[in-house]
N, C-alpha and C. Protein backbone atom coordinates (compact mmCIF):
# COMPACT_ATOMS: atom_id res chain seq x y z
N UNK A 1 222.85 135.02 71.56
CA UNK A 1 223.35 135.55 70.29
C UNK A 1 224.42 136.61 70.53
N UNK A 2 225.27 136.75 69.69
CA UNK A 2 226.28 137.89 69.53
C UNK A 2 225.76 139.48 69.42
N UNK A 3 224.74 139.68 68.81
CA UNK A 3 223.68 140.71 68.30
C UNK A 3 222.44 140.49 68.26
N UNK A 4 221.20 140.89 69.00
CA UNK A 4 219.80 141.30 68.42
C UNK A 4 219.45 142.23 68.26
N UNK A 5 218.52 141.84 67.53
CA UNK A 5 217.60 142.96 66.48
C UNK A 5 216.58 142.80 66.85
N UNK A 6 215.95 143.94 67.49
CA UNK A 6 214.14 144.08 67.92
C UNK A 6 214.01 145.55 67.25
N UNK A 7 212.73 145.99 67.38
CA UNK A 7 211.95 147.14 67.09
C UNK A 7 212.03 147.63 68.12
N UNK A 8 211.84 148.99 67.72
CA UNK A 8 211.66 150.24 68.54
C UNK A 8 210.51 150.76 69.02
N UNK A 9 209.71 150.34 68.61
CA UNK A 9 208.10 150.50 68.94
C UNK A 9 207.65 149.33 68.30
N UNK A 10 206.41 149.02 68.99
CA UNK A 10 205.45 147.34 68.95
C UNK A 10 206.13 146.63 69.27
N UNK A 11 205.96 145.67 68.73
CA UNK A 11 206.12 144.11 69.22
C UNK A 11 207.15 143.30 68.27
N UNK A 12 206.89 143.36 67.06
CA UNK A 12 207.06 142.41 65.99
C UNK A 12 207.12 143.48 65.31
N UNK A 13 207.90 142.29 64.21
CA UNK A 13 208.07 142.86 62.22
C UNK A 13 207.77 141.61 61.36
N UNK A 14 208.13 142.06 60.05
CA UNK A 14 207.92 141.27 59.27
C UNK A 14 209.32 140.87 58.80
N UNK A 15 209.54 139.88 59.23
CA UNK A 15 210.23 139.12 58.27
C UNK A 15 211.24 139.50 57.10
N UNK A 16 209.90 139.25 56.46
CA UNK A 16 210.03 139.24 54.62
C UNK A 16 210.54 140.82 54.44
N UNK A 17 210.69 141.71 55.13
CA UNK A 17 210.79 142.91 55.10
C UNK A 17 212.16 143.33 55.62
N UNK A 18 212.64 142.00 56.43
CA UNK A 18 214.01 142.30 56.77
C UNK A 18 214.88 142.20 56.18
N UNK A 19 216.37 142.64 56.49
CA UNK A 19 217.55 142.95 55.11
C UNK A 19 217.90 141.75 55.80
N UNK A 20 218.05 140.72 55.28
CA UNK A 20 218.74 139.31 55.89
C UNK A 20 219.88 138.85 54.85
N UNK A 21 219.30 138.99 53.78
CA UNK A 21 220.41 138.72 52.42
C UNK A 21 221.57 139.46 52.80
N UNK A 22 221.33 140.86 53.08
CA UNK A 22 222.64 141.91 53.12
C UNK A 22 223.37 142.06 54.39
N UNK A 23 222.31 141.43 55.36
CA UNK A 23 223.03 141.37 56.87
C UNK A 23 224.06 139.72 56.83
N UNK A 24 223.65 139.22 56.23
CA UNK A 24 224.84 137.89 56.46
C UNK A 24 225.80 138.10 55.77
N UNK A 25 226.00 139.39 54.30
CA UNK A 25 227.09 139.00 53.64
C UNK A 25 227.78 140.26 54.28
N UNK A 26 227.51 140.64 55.75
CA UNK A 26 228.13 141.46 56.08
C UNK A 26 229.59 140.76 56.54
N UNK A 27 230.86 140.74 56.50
CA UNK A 27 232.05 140.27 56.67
C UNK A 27 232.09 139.77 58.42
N UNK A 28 231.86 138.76 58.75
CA UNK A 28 231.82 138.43 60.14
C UNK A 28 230.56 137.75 60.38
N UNK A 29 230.03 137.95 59.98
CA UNK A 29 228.46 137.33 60.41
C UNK A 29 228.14 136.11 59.47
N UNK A 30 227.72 135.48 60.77
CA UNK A 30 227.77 133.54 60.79
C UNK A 30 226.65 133.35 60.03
N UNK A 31 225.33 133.44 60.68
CA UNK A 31 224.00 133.40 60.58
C UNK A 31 222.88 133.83 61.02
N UNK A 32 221.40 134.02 61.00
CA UNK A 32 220.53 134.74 61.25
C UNK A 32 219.43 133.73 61.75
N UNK A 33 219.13 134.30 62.68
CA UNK A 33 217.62 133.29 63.69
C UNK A 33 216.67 134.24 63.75
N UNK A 34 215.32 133.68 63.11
CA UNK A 34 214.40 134.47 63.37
C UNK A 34 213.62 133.78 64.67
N UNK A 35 213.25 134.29 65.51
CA UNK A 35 212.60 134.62 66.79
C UNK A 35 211.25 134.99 66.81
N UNK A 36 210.14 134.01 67.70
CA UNK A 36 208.99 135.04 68.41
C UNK A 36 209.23 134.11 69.79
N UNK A 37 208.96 135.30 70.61
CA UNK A 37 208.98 134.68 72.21
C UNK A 37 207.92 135.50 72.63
N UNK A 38 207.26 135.04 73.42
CA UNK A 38 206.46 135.28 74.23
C UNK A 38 206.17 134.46 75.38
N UNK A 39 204.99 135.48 76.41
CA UNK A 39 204.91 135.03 77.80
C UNK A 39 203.62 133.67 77.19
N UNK A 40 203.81 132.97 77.90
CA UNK A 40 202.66 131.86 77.93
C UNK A 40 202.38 131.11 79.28
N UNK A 41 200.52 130.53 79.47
CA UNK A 41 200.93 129.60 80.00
C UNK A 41 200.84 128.76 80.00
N UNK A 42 201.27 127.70 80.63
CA UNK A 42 202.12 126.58 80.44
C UNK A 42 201.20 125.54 80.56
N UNK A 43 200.41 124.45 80.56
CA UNK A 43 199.86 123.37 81.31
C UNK A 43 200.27 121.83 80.79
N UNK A 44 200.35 121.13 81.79
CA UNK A 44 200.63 119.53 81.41
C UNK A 44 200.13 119.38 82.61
N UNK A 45 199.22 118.08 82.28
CA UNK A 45 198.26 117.26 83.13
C UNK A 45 197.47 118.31 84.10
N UNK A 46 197.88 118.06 85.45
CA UNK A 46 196.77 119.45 86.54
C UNK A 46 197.86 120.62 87.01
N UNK A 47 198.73 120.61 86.45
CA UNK A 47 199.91 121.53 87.01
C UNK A 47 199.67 122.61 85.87
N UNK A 48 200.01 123.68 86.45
CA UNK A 48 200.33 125.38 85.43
C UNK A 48 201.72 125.86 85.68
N UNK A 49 202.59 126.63 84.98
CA UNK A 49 203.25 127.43 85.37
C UNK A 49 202.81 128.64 83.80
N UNK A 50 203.39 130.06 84.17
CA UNK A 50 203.62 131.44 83.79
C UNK A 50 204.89 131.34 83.40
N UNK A 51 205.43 130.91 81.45
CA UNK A 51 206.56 130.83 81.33
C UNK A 51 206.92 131.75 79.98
N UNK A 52 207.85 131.14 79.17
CA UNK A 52 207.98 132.14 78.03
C UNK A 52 208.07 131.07 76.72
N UNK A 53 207.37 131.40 75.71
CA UNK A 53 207.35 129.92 74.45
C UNK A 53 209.09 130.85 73.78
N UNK A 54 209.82 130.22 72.86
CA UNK A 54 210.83 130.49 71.93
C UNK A 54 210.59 129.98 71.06
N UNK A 55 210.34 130.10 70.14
CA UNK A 55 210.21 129.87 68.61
C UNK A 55 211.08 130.27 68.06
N UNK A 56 212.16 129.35 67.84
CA UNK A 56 212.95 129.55 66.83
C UNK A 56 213.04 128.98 65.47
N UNK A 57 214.26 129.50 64.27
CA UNK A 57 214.23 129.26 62.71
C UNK A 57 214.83 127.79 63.29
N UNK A 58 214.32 126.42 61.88
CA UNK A 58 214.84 125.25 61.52
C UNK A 58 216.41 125.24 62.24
N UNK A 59 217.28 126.26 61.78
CA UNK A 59 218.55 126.18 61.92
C UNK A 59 219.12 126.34 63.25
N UNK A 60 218.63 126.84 64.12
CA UNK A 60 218.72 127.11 65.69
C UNK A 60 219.77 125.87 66.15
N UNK A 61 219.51 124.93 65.97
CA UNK A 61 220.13 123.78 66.99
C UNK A 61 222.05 123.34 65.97
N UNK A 62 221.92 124.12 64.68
CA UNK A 62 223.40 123.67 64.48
C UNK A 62 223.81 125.02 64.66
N UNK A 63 223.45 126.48 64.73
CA UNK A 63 224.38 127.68 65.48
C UNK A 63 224.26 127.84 66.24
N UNK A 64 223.74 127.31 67.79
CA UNK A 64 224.11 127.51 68.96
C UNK A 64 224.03 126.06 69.44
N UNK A 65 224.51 125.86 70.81
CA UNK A 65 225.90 124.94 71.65
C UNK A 65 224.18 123.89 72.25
N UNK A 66 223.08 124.19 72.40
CA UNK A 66 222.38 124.05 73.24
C UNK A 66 221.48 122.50 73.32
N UNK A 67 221.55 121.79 72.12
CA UNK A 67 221.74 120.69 72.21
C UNK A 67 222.61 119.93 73.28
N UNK A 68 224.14 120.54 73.33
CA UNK A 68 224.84 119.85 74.03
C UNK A 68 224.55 119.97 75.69
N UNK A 69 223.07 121.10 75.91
CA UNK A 69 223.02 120.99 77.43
C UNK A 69 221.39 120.38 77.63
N UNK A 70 221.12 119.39 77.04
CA UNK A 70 220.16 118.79 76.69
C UNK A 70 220.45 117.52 78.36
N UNK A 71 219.66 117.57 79.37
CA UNK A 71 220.02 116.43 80.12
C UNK A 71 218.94 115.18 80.09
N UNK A 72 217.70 115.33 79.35
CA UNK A 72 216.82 114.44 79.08
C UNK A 72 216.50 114.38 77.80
N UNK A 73 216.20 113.34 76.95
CA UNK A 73 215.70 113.65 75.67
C UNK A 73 216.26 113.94 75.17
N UNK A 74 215.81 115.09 73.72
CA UNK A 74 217.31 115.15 72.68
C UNK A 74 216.51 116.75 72.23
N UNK A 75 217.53 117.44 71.80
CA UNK A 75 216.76 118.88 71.43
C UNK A 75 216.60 118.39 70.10
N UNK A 76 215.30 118.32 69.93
CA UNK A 76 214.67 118.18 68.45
C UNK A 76 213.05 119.29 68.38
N UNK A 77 213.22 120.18 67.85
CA UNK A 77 211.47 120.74 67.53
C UNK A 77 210.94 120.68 66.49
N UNK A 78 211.22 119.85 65.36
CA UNK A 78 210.35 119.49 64.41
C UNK A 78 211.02 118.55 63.50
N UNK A 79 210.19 117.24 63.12
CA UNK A 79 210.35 116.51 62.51
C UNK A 79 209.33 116.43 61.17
N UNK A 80 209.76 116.71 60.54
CA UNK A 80 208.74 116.91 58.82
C UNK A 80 207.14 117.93 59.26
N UNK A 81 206.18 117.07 59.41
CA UNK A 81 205.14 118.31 59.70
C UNK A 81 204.65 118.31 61.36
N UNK A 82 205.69 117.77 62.00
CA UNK A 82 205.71 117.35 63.46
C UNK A 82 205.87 118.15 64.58
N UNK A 83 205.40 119.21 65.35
CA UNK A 83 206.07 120.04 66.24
C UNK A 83 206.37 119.31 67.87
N UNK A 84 208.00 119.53 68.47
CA UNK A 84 208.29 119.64 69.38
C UNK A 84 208.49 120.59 70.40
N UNK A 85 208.57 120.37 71.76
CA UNK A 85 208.93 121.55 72.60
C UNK A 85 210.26 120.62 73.44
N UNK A 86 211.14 121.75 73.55
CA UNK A 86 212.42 121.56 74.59
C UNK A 86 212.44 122.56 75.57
N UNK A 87 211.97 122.07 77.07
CA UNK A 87 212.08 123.13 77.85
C UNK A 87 213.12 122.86 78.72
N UNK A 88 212.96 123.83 79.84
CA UNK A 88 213.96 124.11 80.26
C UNK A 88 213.80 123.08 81.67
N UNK A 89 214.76 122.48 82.52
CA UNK A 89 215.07 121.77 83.68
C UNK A 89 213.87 121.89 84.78
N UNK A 90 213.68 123.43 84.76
CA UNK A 90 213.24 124.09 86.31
C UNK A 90 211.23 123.79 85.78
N UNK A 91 211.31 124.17 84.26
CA UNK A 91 209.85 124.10 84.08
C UNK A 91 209.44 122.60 83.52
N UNK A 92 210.45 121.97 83.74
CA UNK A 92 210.34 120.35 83.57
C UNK A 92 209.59 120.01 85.13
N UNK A 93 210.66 120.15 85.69
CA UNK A 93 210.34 119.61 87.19
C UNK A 93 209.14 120.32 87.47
N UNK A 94 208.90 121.31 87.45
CA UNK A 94 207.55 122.08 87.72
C UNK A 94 206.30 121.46 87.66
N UNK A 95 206.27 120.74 86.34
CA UNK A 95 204.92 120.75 86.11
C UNK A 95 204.89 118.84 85.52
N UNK A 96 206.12 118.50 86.02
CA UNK A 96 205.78 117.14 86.15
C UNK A 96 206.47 116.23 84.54
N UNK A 97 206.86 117.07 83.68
CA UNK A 97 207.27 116.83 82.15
C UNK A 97 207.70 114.90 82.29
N UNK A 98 206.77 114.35 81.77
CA UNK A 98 207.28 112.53 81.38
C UNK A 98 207.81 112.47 79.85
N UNK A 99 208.92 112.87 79.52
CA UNK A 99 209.51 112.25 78.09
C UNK A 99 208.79 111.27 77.82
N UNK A 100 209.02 109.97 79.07
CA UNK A 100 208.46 108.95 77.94
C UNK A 100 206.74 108.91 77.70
N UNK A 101 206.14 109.57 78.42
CA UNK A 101 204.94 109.52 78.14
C UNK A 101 203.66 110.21 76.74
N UNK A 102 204.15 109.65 75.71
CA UNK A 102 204.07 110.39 74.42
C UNK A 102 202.56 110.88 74.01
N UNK A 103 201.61 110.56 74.95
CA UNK A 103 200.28 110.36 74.95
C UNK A 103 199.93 111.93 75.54
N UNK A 104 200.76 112.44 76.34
CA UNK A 104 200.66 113.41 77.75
C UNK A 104 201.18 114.28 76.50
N UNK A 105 200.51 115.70 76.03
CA UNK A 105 201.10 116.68 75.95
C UNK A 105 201.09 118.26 76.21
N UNK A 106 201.98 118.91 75.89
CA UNK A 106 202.20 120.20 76.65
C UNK A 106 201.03 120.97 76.13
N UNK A 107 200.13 121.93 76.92
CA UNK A 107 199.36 122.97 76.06
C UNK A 107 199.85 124.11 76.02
N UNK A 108 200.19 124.86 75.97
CA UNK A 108 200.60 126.21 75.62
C UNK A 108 199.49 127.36 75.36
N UNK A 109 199.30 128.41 76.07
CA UNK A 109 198.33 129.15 75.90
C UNK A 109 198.76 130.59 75.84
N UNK A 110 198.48 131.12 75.01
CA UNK A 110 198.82 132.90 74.88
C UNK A 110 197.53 133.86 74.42
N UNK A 111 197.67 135.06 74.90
CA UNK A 111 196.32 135.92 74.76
C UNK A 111 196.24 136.29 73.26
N UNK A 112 195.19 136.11 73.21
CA UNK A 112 194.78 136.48 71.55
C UNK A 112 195.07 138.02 71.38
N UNK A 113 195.40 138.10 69.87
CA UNK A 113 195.41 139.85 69.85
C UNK A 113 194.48 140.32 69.65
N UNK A 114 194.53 141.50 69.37
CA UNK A 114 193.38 142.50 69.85
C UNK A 114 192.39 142.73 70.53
N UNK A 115 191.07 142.77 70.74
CA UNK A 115 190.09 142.86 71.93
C UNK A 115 189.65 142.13 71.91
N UNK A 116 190.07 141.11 72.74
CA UNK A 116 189.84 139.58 73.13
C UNK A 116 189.17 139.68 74.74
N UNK A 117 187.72 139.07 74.41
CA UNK A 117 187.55 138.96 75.52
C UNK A 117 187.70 138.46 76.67
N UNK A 118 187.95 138.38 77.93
CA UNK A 118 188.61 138.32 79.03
C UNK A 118 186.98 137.46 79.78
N UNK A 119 186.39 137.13 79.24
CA UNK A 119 185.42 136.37 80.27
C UNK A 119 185.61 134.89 79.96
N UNK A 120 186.00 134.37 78.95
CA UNK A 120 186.52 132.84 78.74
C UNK A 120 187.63 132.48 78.44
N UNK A 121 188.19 131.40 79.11
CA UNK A 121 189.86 131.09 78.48
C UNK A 121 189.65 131.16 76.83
N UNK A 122 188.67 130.51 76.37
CA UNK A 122 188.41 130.09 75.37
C UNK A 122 188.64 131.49 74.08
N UNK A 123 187.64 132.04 74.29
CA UNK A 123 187.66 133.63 73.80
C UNK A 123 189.01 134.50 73.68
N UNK A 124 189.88 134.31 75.16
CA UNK A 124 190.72 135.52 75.31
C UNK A 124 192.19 134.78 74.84
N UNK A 125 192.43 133.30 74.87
CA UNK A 125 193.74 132.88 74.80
C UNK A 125 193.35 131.90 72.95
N UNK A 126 195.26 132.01 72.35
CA UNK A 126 194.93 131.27 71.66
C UNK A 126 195.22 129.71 72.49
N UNK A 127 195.31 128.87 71.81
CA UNK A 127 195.78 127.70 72.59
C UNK A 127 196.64 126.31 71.34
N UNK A 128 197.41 125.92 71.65
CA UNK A 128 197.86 124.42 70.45
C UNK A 128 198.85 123.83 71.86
N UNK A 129 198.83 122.30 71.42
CA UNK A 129 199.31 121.52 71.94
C UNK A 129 200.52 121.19 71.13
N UNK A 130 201.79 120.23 72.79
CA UNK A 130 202.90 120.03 71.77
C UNK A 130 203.46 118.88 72.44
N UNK A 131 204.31 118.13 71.81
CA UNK A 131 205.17 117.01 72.41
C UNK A 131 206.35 117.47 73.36
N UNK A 132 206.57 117.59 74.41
CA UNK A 132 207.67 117.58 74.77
C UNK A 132 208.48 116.68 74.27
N UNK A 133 210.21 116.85 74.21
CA UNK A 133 210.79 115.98 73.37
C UNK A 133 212.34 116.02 74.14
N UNK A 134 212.62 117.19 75.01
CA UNK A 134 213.70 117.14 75.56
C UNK A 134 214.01 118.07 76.68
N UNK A 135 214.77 118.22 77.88
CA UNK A 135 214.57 119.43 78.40
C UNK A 135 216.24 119.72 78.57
N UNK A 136 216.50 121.21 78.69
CA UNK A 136 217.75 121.56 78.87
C UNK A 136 217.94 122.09 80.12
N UNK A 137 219.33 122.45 80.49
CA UNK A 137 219.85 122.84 81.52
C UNK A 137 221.03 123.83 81.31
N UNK A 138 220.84 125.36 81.59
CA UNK A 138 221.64 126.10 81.02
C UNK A 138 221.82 127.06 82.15
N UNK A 139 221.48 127.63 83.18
CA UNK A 139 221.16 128.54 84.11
C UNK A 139 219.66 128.76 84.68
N UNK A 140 220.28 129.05 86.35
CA UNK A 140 217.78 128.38 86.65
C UNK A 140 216.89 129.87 86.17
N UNK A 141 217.63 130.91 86.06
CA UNK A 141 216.71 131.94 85.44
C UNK A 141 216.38 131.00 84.19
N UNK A 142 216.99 131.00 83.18
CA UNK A 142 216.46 130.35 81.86
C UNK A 142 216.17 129.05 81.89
N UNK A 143 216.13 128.11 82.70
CA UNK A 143 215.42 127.17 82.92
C UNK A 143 214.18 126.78 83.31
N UNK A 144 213.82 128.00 84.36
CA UNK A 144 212.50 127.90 84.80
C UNK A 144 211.71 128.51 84.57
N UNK A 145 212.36 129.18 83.38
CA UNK A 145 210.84 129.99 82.35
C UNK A 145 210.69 129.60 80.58
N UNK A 146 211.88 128.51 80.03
CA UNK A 146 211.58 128.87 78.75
C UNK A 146 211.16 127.67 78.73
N UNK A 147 210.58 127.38 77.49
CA UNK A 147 210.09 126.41 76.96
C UNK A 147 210.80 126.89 74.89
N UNK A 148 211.69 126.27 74.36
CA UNK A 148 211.99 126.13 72.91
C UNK A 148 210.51 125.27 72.36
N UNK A 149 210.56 125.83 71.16
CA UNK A 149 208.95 125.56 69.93
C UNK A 149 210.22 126.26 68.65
N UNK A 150 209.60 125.16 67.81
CA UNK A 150 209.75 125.94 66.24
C UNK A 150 209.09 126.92 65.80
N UNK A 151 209.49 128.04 65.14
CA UNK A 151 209.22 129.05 64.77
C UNK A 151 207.97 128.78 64.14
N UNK A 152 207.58 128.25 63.48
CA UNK A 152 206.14 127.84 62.67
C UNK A 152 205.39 127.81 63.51
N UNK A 153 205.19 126.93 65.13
CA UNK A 153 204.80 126.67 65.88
C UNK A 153 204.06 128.11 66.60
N UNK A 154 205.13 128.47 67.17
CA UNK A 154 204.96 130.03 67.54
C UNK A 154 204.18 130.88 66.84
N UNK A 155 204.37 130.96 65.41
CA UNK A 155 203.59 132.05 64.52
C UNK A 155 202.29 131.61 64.78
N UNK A 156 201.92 130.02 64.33
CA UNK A 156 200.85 129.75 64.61
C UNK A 156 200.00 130.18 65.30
N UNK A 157 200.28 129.61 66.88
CA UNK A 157 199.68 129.97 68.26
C UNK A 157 199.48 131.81 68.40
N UNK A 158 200.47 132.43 67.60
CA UNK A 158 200.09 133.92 67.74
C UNK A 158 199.21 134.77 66.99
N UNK A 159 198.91 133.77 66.14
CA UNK A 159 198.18 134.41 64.52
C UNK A 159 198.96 135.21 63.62
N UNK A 160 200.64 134.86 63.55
CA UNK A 160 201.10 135.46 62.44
C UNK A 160 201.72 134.92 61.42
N UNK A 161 201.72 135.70 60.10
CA UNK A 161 202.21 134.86 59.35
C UNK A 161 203.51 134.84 58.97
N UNK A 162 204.27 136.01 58.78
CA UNK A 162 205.83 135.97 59.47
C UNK A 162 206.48 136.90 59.88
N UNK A 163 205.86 137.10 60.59
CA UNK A 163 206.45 138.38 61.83
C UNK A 163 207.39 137.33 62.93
N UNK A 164 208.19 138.29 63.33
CA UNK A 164 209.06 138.05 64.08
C UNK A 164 209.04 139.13 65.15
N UNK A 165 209.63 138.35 66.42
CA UNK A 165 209.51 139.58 67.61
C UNK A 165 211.46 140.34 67.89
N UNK A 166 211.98 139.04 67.02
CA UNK A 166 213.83 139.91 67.09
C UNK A 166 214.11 139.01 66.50
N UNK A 167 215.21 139.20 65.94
CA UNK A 167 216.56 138.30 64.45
C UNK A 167 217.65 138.12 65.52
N UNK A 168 217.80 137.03 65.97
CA UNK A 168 219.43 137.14 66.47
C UNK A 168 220.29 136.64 65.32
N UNK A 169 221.63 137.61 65.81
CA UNK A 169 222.88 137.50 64.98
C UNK A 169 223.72 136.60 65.39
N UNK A 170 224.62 135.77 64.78
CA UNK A 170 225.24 135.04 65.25
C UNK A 170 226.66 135.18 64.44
N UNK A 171 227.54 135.75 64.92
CA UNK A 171 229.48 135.89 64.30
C UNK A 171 230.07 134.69 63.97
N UNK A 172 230.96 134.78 63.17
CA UNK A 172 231.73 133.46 63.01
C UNK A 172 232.99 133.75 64.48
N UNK A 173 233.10 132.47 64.91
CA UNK A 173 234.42 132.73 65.67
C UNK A 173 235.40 133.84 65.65
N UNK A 174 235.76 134.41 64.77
CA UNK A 174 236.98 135.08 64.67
C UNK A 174 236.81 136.64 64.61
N UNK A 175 235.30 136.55 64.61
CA UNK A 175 234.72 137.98 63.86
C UNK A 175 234.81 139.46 65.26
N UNK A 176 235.05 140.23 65.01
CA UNK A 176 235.20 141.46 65.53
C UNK A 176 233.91 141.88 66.12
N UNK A 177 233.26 141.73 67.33
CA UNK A 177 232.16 142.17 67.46
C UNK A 177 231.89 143.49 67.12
N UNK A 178 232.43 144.18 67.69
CA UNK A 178 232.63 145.92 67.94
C UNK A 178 232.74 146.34 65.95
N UNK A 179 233.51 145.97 65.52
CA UNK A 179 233.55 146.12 64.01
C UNK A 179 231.62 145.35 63.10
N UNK A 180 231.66 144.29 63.38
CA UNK A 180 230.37 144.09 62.39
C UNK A 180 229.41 144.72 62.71
């Protein structure tokens, strides 16, 4: 993104609480992505990796380029009430990712909030499953840790209902960074 927006203390915000109406009709500014990322981990079939989920807004794939670095599959994360994941090259190869195998899917696991106990996976993590659907190739730092999820997806697995962890900004071409 051109600009993010996180908090200054915690984790997350709300959403519904953010100036989004008044931040896009700011003169320069394209559009607004709401965001939760977090650390997760990862499993397909007997393999693990320690990666990061992205949950991004519906609109993600027509304001940024990242479709076009799609080398398997197609960047798609949701089709009507359908969730996908698009990860990245390095955590493809990792853990074995079969596109065509539609039967095989990704689990995703993150720690529950608050005092979650730590003696069962079960207890301490939330957990939802997902289709892989495409993987990208953009740089191996960000390849071999993200995994893309729709924003719905994400809230889900975290227990929120629309909190966000940062808003990225996105400029129109022509726009003055330093000025908006």
């Amino acid at each position: 993104p051109d600009l993010l927006i996180t908090v200054r203390q915690g984790k997350t915000f709300h959403y519904s609480n953010f100036p989004s109406t008044e931040i896009v009709k700011i003169p320069g500014v394209y559009q607004l992505v709401g965001v939760v990322e977090e650390d997760a981990l990862l499993k397909y079939n007997d393999k693990q990796l320690i990666g990061k989920i992205k949950g991004v807004s519906p609109n993600y794939s027509q304001i940024t380029a990242l479709d076009s670095l799609v080398e398997n599959g197609q960047f798609v994360l949701q089709q009507g009430k359908r969730n996908f994941a698009v990860t990245g090259a390095g955590v493809a190869w990792f853990l074995g990712i079969n596109l065509r195998d539609a039967k095989q899917l990704l689990s995703v696991y993150v720690p529950k909030r608050g005092n979650a106990s730590a003696f069962s996976m079960e207890s301490a993590f939330n957990n939802r499953v997902i289709h892989p659907a495409g993987v990208f190739s953009i740089q191996q730092e960000i390849d071999d840790k993200y995994v893309f999820v729709p924003l719905r997806f994400a809230r889900d697995l975290m227990d929120y209902r629309d909190e966000v962890t940062s808003v990225e900004v996105y400029l129109k071409p022509e726009a003055d960074g330093k000025e908006v």
